[in-house]
Protein backbone atom coordinates (compact mmCIF):
# COMPACT_ATOMS: atom_id res chain seq x y z
CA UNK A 1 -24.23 -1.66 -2.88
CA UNK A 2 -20.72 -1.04 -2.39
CA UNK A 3 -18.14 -1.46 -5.23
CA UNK A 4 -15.40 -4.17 -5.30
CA UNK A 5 -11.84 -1.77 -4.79
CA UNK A 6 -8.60 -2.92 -6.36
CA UNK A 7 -5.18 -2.90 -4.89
CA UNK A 8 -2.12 -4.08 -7.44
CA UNK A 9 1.08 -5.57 -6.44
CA UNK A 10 3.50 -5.28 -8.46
CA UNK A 11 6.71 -7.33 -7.80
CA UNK A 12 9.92 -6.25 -9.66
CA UNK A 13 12.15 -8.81 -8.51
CA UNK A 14 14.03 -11.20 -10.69
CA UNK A 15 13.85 -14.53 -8.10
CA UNK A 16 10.90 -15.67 -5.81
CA UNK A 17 11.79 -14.66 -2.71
CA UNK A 18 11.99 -11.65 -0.40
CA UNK A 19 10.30 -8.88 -2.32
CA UNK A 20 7.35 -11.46 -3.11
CA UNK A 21 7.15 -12.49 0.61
CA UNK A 22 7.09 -8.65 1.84
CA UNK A 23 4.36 -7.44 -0.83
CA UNK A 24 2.37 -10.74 0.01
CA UNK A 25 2.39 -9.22 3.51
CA UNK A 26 1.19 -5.73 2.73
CA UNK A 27 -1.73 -6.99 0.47
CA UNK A 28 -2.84 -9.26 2.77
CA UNK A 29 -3.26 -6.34 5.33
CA UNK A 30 -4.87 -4.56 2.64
CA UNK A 31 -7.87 -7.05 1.36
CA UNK A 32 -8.33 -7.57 5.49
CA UNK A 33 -11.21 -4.71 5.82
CA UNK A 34 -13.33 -7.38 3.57
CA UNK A 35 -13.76 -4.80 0.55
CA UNK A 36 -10.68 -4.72 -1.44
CA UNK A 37 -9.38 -7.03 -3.52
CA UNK A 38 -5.92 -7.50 -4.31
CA UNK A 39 -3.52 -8.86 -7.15
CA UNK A 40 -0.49 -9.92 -7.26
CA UNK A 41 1.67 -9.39 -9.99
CA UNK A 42 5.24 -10.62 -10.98
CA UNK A 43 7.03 -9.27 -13.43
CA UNK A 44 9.47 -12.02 -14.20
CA UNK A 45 6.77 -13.93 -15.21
CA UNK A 46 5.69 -11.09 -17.94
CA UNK A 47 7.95 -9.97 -20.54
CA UNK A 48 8.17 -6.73 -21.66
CA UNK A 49 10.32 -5.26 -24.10
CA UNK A 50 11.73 -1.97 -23.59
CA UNK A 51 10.29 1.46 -24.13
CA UNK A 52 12.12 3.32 -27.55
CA UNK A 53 11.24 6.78 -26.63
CA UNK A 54 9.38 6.79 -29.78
CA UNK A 55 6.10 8.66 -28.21
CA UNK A 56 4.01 7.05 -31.00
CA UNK A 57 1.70 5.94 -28.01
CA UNK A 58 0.59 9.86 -27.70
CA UNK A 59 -0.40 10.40 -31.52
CA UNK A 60 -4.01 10.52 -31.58
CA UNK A 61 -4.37 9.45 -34.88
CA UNK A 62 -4.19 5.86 -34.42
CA UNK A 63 -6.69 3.49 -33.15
CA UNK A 64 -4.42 1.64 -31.70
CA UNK A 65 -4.25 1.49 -27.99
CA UNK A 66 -1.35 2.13 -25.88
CA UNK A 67 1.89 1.04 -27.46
CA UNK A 68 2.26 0.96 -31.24
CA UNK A 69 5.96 -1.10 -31.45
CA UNK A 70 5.31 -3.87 -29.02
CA UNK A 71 2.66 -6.05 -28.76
CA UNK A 72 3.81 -8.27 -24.93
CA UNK A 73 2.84 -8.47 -21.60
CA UNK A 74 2.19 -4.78 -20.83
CA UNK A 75 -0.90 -4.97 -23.52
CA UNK A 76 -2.26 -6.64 -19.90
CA UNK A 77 -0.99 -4.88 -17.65
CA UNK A 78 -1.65 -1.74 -18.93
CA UNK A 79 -5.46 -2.46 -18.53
CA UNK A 80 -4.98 -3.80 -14.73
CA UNK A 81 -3.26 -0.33 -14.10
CA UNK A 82 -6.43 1.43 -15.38
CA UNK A 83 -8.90 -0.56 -13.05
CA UNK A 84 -7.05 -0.57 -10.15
CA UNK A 85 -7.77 2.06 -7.32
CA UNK A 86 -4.35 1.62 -5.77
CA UNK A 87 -0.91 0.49 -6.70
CA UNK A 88 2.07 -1.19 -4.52
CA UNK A 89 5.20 -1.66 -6.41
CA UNK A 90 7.91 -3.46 -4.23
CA UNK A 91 11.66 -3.91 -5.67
CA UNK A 92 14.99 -5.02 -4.08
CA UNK A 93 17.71 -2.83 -4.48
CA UNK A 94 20.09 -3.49 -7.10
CA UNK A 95 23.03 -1.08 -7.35
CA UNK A 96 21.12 1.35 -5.00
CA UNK A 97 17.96 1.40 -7.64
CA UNK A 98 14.64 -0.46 -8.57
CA UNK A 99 15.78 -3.55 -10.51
CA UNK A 100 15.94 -3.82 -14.87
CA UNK A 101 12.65 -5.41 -14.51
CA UNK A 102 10.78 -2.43 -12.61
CA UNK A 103 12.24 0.47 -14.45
CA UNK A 104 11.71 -1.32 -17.79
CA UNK A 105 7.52 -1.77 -16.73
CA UNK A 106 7.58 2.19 -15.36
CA UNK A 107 9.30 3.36 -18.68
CA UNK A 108 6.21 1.00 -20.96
CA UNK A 109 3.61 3.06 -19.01
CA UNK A 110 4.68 6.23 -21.16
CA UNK A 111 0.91 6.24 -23.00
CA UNK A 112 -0.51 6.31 -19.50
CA UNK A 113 1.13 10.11 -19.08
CA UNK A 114 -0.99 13.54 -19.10
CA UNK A 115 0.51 13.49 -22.99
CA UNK A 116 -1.67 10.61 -24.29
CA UNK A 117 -4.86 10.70 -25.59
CA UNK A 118 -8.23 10.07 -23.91
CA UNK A 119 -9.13 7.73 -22.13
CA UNK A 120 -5.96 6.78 -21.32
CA UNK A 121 -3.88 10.24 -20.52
CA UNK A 122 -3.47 11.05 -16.75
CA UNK A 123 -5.27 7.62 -16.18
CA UNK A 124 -2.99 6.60 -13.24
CA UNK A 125 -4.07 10.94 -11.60
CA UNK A 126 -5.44 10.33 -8.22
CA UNK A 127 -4.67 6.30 -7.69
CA UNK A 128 -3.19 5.58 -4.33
CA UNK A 129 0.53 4.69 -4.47
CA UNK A 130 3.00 3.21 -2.08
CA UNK A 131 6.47 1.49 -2.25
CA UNK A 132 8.15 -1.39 -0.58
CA UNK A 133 12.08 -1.92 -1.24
CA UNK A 134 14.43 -4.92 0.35
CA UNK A 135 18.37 -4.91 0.22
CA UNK A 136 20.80 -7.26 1.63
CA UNK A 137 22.33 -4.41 3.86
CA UNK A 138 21.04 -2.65 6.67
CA UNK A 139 21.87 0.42 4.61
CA UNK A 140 21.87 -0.66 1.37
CA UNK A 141 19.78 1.90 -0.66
CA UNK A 142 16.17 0.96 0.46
CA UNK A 143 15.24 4.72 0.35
CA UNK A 144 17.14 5.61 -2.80
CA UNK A 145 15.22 2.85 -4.40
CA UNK A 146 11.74 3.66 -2.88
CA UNK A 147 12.19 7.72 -4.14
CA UNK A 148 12.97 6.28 -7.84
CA UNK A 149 9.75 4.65 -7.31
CA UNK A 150 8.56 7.55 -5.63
CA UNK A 151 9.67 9.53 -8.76
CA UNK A 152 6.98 7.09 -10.57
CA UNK A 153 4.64 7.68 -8.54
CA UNK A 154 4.41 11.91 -8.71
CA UNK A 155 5.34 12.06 -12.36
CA UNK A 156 1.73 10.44 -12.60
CA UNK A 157 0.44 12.44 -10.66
CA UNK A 158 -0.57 9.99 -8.13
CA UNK A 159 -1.75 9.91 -4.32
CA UNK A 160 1.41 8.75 -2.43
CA UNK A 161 1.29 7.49 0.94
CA UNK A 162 4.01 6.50 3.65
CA UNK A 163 3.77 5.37 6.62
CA UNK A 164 1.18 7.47 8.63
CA UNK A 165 0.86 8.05 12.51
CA UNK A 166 2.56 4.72 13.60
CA UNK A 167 5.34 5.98 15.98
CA UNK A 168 7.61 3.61 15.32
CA UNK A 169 7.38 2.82 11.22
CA UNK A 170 10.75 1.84 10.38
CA UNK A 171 11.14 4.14 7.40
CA UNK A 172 8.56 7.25 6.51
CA UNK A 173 8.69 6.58 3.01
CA UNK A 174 7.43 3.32 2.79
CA UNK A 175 8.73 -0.42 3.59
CA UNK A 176 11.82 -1.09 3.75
CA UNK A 177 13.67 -4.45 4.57
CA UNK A 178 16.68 -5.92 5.13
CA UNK A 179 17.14 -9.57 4.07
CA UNK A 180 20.01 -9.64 6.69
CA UNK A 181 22.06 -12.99 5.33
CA UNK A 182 24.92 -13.24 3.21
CA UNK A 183 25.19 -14.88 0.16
CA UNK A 184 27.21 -17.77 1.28
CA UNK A 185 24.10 -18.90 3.09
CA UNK A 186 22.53 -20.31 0.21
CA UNK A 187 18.54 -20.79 0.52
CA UNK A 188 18.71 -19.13 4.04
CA UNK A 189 18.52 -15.69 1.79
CA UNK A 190 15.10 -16.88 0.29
CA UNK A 191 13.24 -15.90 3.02
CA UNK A 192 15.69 -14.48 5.18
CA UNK A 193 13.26 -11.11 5.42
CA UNK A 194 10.76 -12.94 7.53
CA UNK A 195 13.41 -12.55 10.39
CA UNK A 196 13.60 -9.00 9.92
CA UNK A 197 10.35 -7.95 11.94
CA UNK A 198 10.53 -4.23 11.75
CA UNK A 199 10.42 -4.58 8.01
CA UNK A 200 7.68 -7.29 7.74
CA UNK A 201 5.45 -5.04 9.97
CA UNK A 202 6.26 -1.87 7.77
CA UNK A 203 4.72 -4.18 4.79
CA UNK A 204 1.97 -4.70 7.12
CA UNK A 205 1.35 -0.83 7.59
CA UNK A 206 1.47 0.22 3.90
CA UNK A 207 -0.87 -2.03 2.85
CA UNK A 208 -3.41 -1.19 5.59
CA UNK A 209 -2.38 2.48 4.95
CA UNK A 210 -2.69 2.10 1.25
CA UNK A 211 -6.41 0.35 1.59
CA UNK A 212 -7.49 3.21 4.08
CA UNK A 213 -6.82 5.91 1.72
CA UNK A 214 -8.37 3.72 -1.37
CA UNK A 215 -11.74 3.36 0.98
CA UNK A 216 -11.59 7.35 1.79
CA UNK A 217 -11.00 8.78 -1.63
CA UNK A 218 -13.41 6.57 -3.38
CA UNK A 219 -16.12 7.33 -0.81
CA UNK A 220 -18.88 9.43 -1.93
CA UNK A 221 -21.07 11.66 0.40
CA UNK A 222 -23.93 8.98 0.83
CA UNK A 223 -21.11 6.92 2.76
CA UNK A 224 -21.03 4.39 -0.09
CA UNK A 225 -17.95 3.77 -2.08
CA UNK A 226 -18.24 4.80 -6.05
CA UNK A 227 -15.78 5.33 -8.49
């Protein structure tokens, strides 16, 4: 019997628009193969307070799970980031970086680090990662902000992916979009990215790429899939 395999979404972005539209894309390309299951989720509609640098999440002497200041959203999240196999974190790029909302939920998972305590130290090691960015130029800093996530990604220790053997991919690090409209267009910014067909199809690709390397690593030699 072959296990159920997570993929998490994670959606930094302040409004409900383009970044939700292109990570929608690459997770449904993910759960097509029939054995992953994905989740969406949005961090504007989870509040987290912001990390103090206090480390009390890596004393061991404390029952307490996770972090010891704040008790919010990332109580949650924390546990969907242990059960997951992969991870997708998309962001648009605000002043050539992920958004407050993205760098606030990377700096919470501090008692997820090689520092903290079992079971939770290094428990992000080995998960599949991949990042999606949008800007409203061309140029914008779409890579800048995928290496910050990138950043994320290897300081955990993580499994990241780009773009594989597609010839054509649009960026190699991961998805990357331009919303292409000006602000004086009002709603036509929404969903502007949906014209922008190289970057919907690079949203495509990572989530197919990240499912593919979910299914391999979590394969064992019998050809079923195990933890």
């Amino acid at each position: 019997m072959q296990e159920q395999l997570t993929i998490l979404g994670i959606s930094g972005s302040p409004r409900r628009a383009n970044t939700d539209l292109l990570l929608a894309e690459a997770l449904s390309a993910a759960g097509g193969s029939g054995i992953i299951n994905t989740e969406m989720i949005k961090l504007r509609e989870h509040p987290i307070e912001y990390c103090l640098g206090c480390f009390q999440c890596n004393e061991v002497n404390d029952t307490l799970s996770g972090c010891k200041i704040h008790r919010d959203a990332m109580d949650i999240l924390t546990e969907k980031l242990i059960a997951c196999h992969g991870l997708i974190m998309a962001s648009p790029v605000y002043f050539g970086g992920v958004t407050g909302q993205m760098k606030t939920f990377m700096d919470r998972t501090e008692p997820l680090l090689r520092y903290a305590p079992e079971p939770r130290g290094c428990a992000l090691r080995n998960k599949v990662a991949a990042g999606i960015s949008v800007g409203g130029n061309r140029n914008g800093g779409q890579e800048a902000t995928l290496q910050s996530m990138h950043h994320f990604f290897m300081i955990h220790d993580m499994v990241v992916i780009g773009t594989g053997p597609d010839p054509q991919p649009g960026c190699y690090l991961g998805a990357a979009a331009f919303s292409g409209e000006h602000p004086q267009l009002g709603s036509q910014v929404k969903n502007a990215v949906e014209k922008d067909t190289i970057g919907m199809r690079a949203a495509r690709i990572i989530g197919r790429r990240v499912a593919e390397m979910v299914t391999h690593l979590n394969r064992n030699p019998s050809g079923t899939l195990g933890r």
